[in-house]
PDB file of N, CA and C in Angstrom:
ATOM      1  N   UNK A   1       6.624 171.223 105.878  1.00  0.00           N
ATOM      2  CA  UNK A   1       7.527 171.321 107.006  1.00  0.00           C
ATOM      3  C   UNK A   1       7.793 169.927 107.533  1.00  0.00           C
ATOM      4  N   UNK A   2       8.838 169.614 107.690  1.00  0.00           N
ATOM      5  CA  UNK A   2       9.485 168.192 108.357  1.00  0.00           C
ATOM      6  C   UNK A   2       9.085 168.724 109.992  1.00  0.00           C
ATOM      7  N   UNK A   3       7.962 167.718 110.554  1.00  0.00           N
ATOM      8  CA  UNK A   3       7.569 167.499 111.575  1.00  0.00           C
ATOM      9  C   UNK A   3       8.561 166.757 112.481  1.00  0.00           C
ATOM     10  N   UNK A   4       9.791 166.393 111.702  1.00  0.00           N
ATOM     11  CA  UNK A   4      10.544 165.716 112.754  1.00  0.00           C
ATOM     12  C   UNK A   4      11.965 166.418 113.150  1.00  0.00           C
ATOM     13  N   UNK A   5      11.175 167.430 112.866  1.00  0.00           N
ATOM     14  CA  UNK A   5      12.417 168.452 113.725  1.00  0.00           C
ATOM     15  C   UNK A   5      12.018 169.913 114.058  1.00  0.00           C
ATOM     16  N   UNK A   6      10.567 169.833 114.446  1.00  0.00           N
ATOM     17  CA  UNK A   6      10.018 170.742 114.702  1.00  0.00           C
ATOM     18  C   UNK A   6      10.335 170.716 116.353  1.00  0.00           C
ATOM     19  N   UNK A   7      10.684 169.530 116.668  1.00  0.00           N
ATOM     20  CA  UNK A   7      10.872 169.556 118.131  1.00  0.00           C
ATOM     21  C   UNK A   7      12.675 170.498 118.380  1.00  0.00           C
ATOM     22  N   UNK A   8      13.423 170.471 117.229  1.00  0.00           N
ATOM     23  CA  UNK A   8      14.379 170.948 117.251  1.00  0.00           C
ATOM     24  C   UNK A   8      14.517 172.209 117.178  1.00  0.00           C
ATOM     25  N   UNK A   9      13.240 172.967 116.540  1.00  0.00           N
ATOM     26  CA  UNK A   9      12.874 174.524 115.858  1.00  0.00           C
ATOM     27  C   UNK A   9      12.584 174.718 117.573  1.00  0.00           C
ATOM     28  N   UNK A  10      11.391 174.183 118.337  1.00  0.00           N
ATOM     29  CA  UNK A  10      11.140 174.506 119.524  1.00  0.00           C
ATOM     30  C   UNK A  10      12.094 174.485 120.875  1.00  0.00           C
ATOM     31  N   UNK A  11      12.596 174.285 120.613  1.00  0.00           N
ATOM     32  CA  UNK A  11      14.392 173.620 121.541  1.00  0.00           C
ATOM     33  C   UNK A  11      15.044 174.673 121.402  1.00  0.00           C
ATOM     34  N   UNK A  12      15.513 175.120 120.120  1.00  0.00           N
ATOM     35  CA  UNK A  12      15.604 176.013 119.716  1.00  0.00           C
ATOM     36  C   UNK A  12      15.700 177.686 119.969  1.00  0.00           C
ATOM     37  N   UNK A  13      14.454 177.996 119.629  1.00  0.00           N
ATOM     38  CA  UNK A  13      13.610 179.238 119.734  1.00  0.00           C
ATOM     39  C   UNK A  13      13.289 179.034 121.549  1.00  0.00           C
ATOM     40  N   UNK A  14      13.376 178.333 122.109  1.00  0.00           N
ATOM     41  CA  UNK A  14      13.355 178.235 123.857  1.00  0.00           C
ATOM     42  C   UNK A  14      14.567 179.210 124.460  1.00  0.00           C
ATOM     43  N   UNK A  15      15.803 178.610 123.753  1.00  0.00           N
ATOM     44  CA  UNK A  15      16.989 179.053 124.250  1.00  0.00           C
ATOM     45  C   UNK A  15      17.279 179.851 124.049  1.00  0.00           C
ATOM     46  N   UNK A  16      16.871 181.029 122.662  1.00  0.00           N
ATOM     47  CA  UNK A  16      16.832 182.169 122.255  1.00  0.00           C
ATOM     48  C   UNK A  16      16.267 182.931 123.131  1.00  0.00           C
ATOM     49  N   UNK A  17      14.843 182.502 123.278  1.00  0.00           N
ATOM     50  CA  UNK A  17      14.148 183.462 125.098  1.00  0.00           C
ATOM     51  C   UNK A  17      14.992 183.028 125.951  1.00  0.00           C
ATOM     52  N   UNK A  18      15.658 182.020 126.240  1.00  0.00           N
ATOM     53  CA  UNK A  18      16.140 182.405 127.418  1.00  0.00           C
ATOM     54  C   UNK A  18      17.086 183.204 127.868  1.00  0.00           C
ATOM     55  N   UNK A  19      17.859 182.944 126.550  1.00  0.00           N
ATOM     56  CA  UNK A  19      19.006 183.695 126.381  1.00  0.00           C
ATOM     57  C   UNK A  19      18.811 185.588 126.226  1.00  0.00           C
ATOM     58  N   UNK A  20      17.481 185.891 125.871  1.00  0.00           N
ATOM     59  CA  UNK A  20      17.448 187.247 125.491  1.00  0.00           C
ATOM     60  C   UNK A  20      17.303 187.530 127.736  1.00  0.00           C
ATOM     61  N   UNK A  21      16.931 186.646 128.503  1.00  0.00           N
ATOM     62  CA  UNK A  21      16.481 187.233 129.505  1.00  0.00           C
ATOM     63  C   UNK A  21      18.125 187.352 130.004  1.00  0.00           C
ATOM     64  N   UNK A  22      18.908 186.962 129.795  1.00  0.00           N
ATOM     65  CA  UNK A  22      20.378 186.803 130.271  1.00  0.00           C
ATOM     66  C   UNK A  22      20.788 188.409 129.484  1.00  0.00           C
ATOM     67  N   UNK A  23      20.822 188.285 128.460  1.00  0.00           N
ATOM     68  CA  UNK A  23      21.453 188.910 128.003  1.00  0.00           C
ATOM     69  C   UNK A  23      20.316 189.589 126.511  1.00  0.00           C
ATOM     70  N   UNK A  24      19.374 190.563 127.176  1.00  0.00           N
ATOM     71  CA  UNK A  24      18.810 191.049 126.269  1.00  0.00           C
ATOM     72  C   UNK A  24      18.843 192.136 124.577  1.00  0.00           C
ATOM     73  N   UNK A  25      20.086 192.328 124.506  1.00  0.00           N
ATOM     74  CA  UNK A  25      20.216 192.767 123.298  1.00  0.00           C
ATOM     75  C   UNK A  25      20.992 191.774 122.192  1.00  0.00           C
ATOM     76  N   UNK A  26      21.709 190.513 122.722  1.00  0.00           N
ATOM     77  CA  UNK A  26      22.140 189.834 121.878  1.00  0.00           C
ATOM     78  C   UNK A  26      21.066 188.418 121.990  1.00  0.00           C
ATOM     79  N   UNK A  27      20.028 188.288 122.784  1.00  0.00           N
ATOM     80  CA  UNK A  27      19.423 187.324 122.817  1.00  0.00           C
ATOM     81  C   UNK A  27      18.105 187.855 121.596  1.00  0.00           C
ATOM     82  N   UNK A  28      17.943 189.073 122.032  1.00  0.00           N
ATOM     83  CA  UNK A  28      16.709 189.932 120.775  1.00  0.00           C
ATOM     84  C   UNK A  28      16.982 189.484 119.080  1.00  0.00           C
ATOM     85  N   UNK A  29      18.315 189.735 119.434  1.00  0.00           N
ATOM     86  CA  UNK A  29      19.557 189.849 117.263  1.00  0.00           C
ATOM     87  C   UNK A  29      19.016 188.299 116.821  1.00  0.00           C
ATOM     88  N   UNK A  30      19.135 187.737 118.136  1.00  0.00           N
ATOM     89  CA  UNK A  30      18.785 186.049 117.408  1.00  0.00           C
ATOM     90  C   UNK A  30      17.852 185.438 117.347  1.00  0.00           C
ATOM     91  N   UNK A  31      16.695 185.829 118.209  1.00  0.00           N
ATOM     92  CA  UNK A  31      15.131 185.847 118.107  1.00  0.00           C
ATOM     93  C   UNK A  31      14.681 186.499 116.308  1.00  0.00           C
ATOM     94  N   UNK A  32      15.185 187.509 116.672  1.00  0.00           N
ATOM     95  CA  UNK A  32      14.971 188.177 115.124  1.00  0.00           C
ATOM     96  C   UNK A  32      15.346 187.640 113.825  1.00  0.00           C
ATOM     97  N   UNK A  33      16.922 186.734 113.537  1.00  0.00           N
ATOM     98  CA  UNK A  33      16.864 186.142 112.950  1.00  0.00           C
ATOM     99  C   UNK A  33      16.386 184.473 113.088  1.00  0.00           C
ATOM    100  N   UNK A  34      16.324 184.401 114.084  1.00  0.00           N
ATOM    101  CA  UNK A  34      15.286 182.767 114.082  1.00  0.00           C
ATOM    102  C   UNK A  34      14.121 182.602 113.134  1.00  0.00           C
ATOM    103  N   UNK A  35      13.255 183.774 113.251  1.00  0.00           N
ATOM    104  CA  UNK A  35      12.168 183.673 113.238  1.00  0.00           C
ATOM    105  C   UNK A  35      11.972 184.103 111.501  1.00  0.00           C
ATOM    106  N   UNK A  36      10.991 182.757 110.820  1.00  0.00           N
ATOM    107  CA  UNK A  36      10.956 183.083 109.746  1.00  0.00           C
ATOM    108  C   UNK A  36       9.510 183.204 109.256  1.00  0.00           C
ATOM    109  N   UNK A  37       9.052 183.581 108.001  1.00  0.00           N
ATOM    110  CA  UNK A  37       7.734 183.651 107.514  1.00  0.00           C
ATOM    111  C   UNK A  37       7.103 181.889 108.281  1.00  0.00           C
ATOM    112  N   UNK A  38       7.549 181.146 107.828  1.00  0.00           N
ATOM    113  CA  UNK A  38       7.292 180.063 107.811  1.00  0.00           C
ATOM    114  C   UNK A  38       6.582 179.531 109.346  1.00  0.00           C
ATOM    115  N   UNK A  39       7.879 180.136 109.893  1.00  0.00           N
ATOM    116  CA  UNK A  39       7.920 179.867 111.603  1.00  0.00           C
ATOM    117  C   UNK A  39       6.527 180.483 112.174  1.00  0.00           C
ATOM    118  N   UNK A  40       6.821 181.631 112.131  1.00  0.00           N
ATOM    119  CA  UNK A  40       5.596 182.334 112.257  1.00  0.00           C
ATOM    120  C   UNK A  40       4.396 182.227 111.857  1.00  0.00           C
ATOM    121  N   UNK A  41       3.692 181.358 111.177  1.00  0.00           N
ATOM    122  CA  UNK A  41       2.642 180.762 110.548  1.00  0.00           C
ATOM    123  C   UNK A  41       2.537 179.480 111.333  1.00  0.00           C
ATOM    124  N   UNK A  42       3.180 178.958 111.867  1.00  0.00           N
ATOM    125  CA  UNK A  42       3.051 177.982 112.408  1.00  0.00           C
ATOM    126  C   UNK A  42       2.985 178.321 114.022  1.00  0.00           C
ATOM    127  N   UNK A  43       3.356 179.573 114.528  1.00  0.00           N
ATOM    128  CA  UNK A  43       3.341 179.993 116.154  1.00  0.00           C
ATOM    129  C   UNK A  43       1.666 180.174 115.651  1.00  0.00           C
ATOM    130  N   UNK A  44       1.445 181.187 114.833  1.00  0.00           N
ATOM    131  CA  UNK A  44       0.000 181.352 114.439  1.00  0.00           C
ATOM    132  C   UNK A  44      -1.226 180.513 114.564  1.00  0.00           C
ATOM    133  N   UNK A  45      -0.362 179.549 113.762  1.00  0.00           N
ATOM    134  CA  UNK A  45      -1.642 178.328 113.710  1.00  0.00           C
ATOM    135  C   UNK A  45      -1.768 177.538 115.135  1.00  0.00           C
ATOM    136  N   UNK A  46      -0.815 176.920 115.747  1.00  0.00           N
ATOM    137  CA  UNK A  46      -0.613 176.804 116.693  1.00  0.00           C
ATOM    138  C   UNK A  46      -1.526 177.069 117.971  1.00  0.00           C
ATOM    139  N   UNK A  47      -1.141 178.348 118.492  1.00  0.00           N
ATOM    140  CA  UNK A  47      -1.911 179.335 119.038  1.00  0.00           C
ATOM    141  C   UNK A  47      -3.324 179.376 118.900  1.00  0.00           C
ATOM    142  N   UNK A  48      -4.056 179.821 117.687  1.00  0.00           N
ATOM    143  CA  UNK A  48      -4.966 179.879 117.357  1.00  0.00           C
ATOM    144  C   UNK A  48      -5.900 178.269 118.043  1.00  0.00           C
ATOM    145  N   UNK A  49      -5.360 177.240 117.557  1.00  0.00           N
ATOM    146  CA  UNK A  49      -5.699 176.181 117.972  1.00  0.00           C
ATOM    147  C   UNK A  49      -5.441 175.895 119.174  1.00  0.00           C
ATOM    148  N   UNK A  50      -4.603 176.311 119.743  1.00  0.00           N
ATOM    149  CA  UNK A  50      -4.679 176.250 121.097  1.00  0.00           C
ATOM    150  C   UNK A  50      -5.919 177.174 122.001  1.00  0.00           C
ATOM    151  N   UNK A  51      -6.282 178.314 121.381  1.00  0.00           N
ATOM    152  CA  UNK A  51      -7.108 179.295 121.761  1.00  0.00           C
ATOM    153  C   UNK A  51      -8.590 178.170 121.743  1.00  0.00           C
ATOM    154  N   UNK A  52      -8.753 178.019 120.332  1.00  0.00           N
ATOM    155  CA  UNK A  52      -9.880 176.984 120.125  1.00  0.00           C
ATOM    156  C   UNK A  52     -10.490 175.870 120.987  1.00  0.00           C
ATOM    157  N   UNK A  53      -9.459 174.821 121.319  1.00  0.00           N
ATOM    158  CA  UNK A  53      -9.752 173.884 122.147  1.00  0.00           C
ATOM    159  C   UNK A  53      -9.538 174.320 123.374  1.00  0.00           C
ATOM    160  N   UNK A  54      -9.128 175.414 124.233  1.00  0.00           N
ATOM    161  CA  UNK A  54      -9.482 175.923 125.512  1.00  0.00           C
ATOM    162  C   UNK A  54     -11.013 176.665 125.212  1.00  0.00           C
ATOM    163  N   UNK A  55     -11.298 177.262 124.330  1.00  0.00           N
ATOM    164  CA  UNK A  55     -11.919 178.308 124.794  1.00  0.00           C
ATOM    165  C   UNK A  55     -13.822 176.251 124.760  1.00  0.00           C
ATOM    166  N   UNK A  56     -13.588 175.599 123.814  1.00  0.00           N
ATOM    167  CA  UNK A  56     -14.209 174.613 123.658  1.00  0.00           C
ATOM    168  C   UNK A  56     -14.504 173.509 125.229  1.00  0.00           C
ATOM    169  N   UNK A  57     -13.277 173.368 125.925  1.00  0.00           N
ATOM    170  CA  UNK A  57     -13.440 173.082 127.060  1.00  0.00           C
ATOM    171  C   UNK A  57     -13.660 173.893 128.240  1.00  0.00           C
ATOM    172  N   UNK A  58     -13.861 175.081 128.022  1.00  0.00           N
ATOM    173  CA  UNK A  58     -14.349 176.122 128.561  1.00  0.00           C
ATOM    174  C   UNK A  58     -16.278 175.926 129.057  1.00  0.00           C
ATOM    175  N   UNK A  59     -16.647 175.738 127.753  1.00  0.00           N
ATOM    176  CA  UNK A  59     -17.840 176.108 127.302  1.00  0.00           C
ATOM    177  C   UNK A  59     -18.506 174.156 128.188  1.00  0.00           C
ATOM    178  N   UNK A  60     -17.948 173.491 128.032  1.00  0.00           N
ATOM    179  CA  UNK A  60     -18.446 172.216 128.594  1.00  0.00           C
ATOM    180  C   UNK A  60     -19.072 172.295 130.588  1.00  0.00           C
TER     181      UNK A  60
END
């Protein structure tokens, strides 16, 4: 994955939520196609690691 436009994927996929809160059945159609295997492995990993280093500064 080109890391230098992941800021563009996130820019992105922002405006899609925002847009579904405006207008929720045509903001949903494009969430749905945004979102790819790929993408989704990366909200995954993401997440997960985000879970990790909270739950780590938690424990301090």
């Amino acid at each position: 994955m080109n890391l230098g436009k992941l800021g563009d994927v996130v820019v992105g996929t922002a405006g899609d939520v925002a847009g579904s809160v405006v207008d929720p059945k045509a903001g949903l159609g494009r969430l749905r196609a945004a979102v790819t295997p790929r993408g989704m492995a990366t909200l995954a990993a993401g997440l997960l690691l985000g879970y990790l280093v909270a739950r780590s500064r938690h424990r301090v």
